[in-house]
Protein backbone atom coordinates (compact mmCIF):
# COMPACT_ATOMS: atom_id res chain seq x y z
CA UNK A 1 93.24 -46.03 95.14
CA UNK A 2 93.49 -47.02 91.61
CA UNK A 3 96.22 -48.53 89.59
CA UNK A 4 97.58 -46.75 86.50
CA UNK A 5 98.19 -49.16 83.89
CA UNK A 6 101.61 -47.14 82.29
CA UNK A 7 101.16 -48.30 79.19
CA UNK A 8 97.83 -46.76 79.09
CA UNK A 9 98.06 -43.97 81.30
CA UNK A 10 97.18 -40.23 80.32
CA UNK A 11 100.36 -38.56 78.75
CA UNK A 12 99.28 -35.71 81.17
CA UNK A 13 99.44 -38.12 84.20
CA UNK A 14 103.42 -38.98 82.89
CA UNK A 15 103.85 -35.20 83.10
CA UNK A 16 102.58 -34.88 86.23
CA UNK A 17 104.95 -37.67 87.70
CA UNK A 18 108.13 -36.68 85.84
CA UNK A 19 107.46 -32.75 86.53
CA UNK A 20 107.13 -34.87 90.66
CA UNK A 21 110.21 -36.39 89.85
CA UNK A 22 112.03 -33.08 88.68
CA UNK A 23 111.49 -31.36 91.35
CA UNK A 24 112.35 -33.58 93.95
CA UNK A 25 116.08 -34.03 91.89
CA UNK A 26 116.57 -30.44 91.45
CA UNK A 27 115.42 -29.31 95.48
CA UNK A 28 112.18 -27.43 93.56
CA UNK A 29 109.00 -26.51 94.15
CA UNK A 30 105.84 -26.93 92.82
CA UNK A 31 103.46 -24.26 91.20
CA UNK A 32 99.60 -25.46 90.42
CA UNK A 33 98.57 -24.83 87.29
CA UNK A 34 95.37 -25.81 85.00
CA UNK A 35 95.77 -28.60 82.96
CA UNK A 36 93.68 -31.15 80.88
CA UNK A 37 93.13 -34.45 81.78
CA UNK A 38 94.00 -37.32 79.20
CA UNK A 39 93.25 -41.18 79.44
CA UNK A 40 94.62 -42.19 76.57
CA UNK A 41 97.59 -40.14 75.47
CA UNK A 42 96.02 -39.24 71.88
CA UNK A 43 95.24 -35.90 72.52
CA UNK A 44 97.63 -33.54 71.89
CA UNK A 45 98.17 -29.50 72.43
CA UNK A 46 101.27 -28.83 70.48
CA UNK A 47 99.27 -27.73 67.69
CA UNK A 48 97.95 -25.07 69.28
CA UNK A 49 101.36 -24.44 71.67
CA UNK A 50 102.56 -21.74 69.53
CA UNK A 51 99.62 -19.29 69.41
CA UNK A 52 99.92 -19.48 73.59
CA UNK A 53 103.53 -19.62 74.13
CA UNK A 54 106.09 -16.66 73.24
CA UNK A 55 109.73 -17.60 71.21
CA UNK A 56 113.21 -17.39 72.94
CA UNK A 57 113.24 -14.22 70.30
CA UNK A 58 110.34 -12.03 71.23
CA UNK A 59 110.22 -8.85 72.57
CA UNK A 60 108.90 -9.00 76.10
CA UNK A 61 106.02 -6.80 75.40
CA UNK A 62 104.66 -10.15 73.48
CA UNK A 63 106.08 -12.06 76.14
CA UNK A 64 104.08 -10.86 78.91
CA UNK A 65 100.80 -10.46 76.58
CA UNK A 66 101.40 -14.36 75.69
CA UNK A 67 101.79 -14.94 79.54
CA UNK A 68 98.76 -12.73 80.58
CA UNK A 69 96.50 -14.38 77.89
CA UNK A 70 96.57 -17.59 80.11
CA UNK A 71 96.60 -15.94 83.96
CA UNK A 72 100.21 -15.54 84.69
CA UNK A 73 101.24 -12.10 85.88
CA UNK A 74 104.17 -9.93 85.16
CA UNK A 75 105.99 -11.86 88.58
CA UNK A 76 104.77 -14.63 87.45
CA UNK A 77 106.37 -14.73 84.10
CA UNK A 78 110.05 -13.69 85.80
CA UNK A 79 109.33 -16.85 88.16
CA UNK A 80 108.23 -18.87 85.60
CA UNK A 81 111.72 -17.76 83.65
CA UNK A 82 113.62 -18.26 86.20
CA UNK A 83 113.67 -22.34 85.43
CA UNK A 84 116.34 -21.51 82.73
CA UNK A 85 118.41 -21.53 85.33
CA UNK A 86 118.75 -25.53 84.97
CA UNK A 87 119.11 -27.05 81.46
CA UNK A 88 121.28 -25.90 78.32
CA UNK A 89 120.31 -23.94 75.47
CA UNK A 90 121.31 -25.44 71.87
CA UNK A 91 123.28 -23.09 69.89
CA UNK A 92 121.53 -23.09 66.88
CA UNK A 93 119.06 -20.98 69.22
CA UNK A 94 122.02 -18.67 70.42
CA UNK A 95 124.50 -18.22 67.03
CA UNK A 96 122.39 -15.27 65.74
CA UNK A 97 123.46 -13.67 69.02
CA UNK A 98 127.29 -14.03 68.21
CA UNK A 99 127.77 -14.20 64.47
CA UNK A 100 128.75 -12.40 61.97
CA UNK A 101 129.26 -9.93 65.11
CA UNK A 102 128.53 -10.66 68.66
CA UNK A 103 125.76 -8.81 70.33
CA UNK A 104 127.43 -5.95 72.25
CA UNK A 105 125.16 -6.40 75.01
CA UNK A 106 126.26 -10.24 76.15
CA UNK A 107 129.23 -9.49 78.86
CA UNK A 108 132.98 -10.04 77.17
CA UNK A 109 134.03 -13.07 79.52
CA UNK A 110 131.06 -15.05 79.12
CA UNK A 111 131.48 -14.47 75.02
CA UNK A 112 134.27 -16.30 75.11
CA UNK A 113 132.72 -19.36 76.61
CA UNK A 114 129.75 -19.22 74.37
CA UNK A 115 132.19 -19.06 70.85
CA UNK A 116 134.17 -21.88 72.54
CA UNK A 117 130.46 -23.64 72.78
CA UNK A 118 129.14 -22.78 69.36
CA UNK A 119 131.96 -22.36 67.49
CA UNK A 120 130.24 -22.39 63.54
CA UNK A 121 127.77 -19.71 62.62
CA UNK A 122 125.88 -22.65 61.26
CA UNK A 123 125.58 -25.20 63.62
CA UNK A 124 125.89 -28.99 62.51
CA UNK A 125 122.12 -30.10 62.76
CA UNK A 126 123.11 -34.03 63.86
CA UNK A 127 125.83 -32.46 66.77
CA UNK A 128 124.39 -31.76 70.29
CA UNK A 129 126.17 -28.50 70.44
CA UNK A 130 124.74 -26.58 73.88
CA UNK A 131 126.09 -23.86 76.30
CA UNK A 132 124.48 -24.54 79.96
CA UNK A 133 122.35 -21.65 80.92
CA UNK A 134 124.07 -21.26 84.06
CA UNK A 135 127.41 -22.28 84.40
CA UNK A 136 128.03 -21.95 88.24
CA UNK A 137 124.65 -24.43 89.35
CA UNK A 138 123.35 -26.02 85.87
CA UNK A 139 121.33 -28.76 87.79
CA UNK A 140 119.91 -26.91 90.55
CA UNK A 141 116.89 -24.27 90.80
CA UNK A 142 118.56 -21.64 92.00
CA UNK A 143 118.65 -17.49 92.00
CA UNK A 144 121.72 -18.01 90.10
CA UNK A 145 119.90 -17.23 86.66
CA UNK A 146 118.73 -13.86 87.80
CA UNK A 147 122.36 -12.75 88.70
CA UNK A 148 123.82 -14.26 85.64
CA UNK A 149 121.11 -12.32 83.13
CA UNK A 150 121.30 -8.78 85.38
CA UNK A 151 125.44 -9.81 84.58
CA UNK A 152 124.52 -9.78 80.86
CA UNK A 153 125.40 -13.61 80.90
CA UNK A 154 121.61 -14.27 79.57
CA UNK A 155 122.10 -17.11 76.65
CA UNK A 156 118.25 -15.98 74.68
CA UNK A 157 117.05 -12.38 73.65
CA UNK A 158 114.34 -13.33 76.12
CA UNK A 159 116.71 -13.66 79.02
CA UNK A 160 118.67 -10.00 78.14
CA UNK A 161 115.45 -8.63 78.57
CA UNK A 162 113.91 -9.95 81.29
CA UNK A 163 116.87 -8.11 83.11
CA UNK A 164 116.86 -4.96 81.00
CA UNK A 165 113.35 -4.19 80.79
CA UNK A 166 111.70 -2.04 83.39
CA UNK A 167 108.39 -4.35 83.83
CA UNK A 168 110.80 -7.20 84.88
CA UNK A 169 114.18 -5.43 85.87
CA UNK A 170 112.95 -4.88 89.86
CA UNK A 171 111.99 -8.21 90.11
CA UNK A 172 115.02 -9.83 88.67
CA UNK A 173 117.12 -8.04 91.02
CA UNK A 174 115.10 -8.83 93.92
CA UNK A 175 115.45 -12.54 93.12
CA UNK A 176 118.78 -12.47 92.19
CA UNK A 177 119.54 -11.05 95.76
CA UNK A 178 117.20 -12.98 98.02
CA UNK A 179 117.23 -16.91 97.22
CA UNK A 180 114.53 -17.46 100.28
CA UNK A 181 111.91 -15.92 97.12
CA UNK A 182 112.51 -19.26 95.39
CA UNK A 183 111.98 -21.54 98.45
């Protein structure tokens, strides 16, 4: 077995362990996927992360061609959603959602919550202003997000319609009923 030197280990091999780590803290699971090997941490994909990955803001149509374009399926992509159920969003990605006028789809009581939240149209760029994506079990991987989104509790565009559209809209409602899916 060989010894990996951490200050000179492969940025992808840190990934690896923390994604390890993750999981084990927030009862997970763990989905293979391709990556590239590093050794020494100066090779980077974030230039190209953009072209691959969809926004919080686009429609799912581009969503699940962004997905498909690198071998995850329409399942797949709800799955692979489904992690927003641990974490916070910050609310200069949410604010366009409730000002000047709050989106009429986002359910009434969980407005409230998110103005109380984010309460400035323009968010103070040096504040850590968030809203946890799921109130009820924040830290824990759970079927809670797909109950909160079909709820219209979803805090990104991309969450409303992940429960609204009818590519994803079976699925979500299957997870959000069954939490053995996500075991």
């Amino acid at each position: 077995m060989l010894a990996c030197d951490p200050t000179t280990a492969g940025q992808n091999s840190l990934d690896r362990k923390a994604t390890s780590s993750a999981q084990r803290i927030l009862e997970g699971h763990t989905i293979p996927l391709k990556t590239e090997e590093t050794t020494d941490g100066r090779k980077s994909r974030a230039d190209i992360l953009e072209q691959h990955l969809p926004d919080h803001n686009e429609s799912m149509s581009v969503v699940l061609e962004r997905f498909a374009n690198i071998g995850i399926d329409t399942p797949g992509v709800v799955a692979l959603l489904g992690a927003h159920s641990v974490g916070r969003t910050h609310c200069v990605k949410l604010v366009h959602r409730l000002y000047p006028a709050v989106d009429p789809a986002l359910n009434p009581t969980h407005v409230e919550h998110m103005l109380h939240k984010c309460p400035d149209a323009i968010p103070d760029p040096k504040a850590v202003q968030y809203v946890r994506n799921d109130r009820g079990t924040p830290m824990k991987l759970d079927n809670n997000y797909y109950r909160n989104i079909l709820d219209n509790k979803g805090l990104l565009i991309v969450d409303h319609q992940l429960a609204t559209d009818k590519r994803d809209k079976a699925i979500c409602q299957e997870n959000g009923q069954e939490p053995r899916l996500l075991l």
